[in-house]
C-alpha atoms as a PDB file:
ATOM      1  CA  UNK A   1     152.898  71.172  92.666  1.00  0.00           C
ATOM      2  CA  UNK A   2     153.965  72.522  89.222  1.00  0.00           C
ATOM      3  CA  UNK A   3     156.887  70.963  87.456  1.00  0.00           C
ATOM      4  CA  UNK A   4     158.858  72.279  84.074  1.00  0.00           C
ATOM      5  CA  UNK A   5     160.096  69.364  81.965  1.00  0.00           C
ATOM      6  CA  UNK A   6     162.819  71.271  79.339  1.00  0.00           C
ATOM      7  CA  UNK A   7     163.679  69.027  76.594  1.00  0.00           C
ATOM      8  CA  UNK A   8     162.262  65.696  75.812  1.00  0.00           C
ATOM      9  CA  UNK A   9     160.617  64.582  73.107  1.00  0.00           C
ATOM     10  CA  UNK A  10     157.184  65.804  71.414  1.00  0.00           C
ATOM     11  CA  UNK A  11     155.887  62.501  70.761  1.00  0.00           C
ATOM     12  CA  UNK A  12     155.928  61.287  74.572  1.00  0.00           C
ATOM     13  CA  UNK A  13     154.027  64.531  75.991  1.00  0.00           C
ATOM     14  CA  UNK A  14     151.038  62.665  76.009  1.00  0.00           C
ATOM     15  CA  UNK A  15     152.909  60.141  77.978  1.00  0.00           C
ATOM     16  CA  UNK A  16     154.680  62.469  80.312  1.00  0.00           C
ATOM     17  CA  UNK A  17     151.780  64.165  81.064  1.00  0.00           C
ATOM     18  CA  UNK A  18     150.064  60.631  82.157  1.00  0.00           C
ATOM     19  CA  UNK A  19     152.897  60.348  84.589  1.00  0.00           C
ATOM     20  CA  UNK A  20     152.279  63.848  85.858  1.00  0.00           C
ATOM     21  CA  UNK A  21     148.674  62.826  86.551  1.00  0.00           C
ATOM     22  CA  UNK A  22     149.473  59.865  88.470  1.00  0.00           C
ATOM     23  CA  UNK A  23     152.089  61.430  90.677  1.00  0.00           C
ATOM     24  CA  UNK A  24     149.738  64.812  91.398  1.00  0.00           C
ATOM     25  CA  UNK A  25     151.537  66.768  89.826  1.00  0.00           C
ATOM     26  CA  UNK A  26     151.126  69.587  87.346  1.00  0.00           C
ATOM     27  CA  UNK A  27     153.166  69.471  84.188  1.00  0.00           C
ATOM     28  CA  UNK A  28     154.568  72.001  81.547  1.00  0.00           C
ATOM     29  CA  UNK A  29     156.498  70.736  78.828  1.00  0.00           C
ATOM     30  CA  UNK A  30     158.775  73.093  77.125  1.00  0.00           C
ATOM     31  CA  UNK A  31     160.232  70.819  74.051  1.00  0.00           C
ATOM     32  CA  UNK A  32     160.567  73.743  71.694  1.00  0.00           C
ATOM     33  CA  UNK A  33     162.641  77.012  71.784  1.00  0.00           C
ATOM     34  CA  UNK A  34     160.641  79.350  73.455  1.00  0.00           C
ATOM     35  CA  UNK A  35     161.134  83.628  73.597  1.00  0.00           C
ATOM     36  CA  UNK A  36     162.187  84.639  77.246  1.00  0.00           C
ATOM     37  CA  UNK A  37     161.815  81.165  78.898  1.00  0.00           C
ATOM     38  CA  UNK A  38     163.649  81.931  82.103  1.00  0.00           C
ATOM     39  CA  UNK A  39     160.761  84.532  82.986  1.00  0.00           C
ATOM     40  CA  UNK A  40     158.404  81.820  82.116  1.00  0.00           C
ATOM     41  CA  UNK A  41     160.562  79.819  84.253  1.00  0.00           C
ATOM     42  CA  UNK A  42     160.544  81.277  87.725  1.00  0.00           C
ATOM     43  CA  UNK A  43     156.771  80.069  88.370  1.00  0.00           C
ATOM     44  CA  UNK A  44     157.578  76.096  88.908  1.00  0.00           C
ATOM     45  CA  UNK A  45     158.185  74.168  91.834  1.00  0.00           C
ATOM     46  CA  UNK A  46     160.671  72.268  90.258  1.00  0.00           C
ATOM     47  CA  UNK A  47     162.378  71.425  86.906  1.00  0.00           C
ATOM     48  CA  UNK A  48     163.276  68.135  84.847  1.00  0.00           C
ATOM     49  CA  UNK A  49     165.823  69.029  82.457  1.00  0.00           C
ATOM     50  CA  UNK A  50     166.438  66.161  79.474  1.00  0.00           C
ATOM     51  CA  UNK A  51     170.156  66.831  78.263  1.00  0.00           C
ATOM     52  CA  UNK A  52     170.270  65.091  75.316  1.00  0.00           C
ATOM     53  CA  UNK A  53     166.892  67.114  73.751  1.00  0.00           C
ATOM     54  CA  UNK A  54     167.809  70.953  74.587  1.00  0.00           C
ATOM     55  CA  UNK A  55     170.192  72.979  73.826  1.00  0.00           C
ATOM     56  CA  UNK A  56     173.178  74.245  76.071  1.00  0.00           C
ATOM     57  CA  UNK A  57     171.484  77.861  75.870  1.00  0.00           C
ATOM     58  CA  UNK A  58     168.625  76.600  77.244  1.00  0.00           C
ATOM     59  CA  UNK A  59     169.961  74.680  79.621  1.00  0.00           C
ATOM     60  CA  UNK A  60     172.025  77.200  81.063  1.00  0.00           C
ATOM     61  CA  UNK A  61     168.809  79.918  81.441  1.00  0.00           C
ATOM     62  CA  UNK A  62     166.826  77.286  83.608  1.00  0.00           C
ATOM     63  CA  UNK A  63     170.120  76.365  85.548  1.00  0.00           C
ATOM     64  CA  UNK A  64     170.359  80.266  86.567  1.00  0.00           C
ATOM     65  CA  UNK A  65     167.009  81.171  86.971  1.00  0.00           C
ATOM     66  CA  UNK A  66     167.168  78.007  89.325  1.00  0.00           C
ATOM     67  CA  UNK A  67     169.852  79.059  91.071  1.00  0.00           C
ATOM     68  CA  UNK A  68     168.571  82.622  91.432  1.00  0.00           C
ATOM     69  CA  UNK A  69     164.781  80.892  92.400  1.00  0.00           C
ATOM     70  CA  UNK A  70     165.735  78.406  94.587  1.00  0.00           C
ATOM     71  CA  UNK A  71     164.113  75.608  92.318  1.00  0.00           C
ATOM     72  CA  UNK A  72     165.079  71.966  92.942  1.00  0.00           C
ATOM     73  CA  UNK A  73     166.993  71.187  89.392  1.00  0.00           C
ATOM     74  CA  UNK A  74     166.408  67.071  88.362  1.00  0.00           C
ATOM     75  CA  UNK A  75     169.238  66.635  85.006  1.00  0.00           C
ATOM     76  CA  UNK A  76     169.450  63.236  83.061  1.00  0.00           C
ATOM     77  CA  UNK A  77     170.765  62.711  80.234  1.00  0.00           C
ATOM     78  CA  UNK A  78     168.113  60.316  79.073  1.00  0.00           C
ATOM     79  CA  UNK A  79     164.388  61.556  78.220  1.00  0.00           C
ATOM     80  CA  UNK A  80     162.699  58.520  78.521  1.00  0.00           C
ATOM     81  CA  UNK A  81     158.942  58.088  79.856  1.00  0.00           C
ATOM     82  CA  UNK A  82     160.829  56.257  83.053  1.00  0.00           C
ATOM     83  CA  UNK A  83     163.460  58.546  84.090  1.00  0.00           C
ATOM     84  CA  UNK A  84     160.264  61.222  83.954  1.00  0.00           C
ATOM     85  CA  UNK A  85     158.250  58.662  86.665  1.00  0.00           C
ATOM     86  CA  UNK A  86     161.836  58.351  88.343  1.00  0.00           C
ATOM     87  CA  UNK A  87     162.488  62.145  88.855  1.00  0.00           C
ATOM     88  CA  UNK A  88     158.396  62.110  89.944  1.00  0.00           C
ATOM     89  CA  UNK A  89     158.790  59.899  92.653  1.00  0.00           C
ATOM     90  CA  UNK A  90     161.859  61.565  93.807  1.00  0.00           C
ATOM     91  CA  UNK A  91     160.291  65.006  93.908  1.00  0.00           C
ATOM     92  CA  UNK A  92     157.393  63.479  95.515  1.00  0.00           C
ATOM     93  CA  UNK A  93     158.999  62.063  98.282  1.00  0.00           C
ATOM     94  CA  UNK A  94     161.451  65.061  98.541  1.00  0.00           C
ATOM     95  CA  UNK A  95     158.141  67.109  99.188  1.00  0.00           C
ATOM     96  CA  UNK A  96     156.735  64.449 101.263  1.00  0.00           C
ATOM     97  CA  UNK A  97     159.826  64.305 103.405  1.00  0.00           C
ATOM     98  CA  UNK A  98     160.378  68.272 103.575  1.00  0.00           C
ATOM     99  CA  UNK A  99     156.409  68.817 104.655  1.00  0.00           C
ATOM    100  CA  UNK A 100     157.698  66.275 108.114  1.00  0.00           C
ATOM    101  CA  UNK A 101     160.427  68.397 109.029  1.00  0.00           C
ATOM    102  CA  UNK A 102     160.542  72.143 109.691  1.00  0.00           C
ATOM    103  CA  UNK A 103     160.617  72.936 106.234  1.00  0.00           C
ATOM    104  CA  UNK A 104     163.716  74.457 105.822  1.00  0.00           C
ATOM    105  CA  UNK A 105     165.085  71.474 103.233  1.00  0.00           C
ATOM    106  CA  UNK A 106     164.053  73.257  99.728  1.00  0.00           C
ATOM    107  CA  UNK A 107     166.963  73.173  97.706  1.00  0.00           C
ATOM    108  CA  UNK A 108     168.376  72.073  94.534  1.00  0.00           C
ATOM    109  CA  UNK A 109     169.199  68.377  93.279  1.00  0.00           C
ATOM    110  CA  UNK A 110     170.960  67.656  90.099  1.00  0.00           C
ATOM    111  CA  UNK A 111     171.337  63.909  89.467  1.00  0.00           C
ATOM    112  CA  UNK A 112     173.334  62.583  86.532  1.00  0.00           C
ATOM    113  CA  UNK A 113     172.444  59.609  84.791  1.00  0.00           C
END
């Protein structure tokens, strides 16, 4: 599984990416303003979007190129190394829980904190 984290802050990647690696999952961080992100976008499985650290432009390309994509969308507010392992074990266990069942539960989550 490939996950997008938009936002945070430069100085954790080390630390989000250590997260990542515990859950099994693959991370992209996208902290900077990037040229044509939503097409860069439309690859992940999922995407962790930190609030406080992007910009509303940004924000609004990943929340339509989810929409458009199907992606599961995770929003706080906070960019902390612990919402990151929180919005992990959620997508985790979202995955976990979708592979029992018949597969038809993909969708989109937004959870404000």
């Amino acid at each position: 599984m490939c996950i997008a984290v938009i936002g945070g802050m430069d100085r954790l990647e080390k630390h989000y990416r250590e997260e990542a690696v515990r859950s099994g999952v693959e991370l992209r961080m996208f902290s900077q303003s990037e040229n044509n992100i939503a097409a860069k976008l439309r690859r992940f499985d999922a995407l962790v979007i930190f609030t406080n650290k992007v910009s509303h432009r940004v924000k609004n390309e990943a929340m339509a190129v989810a929409k458009q994509n199907g992606i599961p969308v995770f929003m706080h507010h906070s960019c902390g190394v612990c919402t990151l392992r929180d919005c992990l074990s959620c997508l985790t266990a979202t995955v976990a829980h979708v592979g029992e069942s018949d597969g038809l539960g993909h969708g989109r989550r937004k959870n404000h904190s």
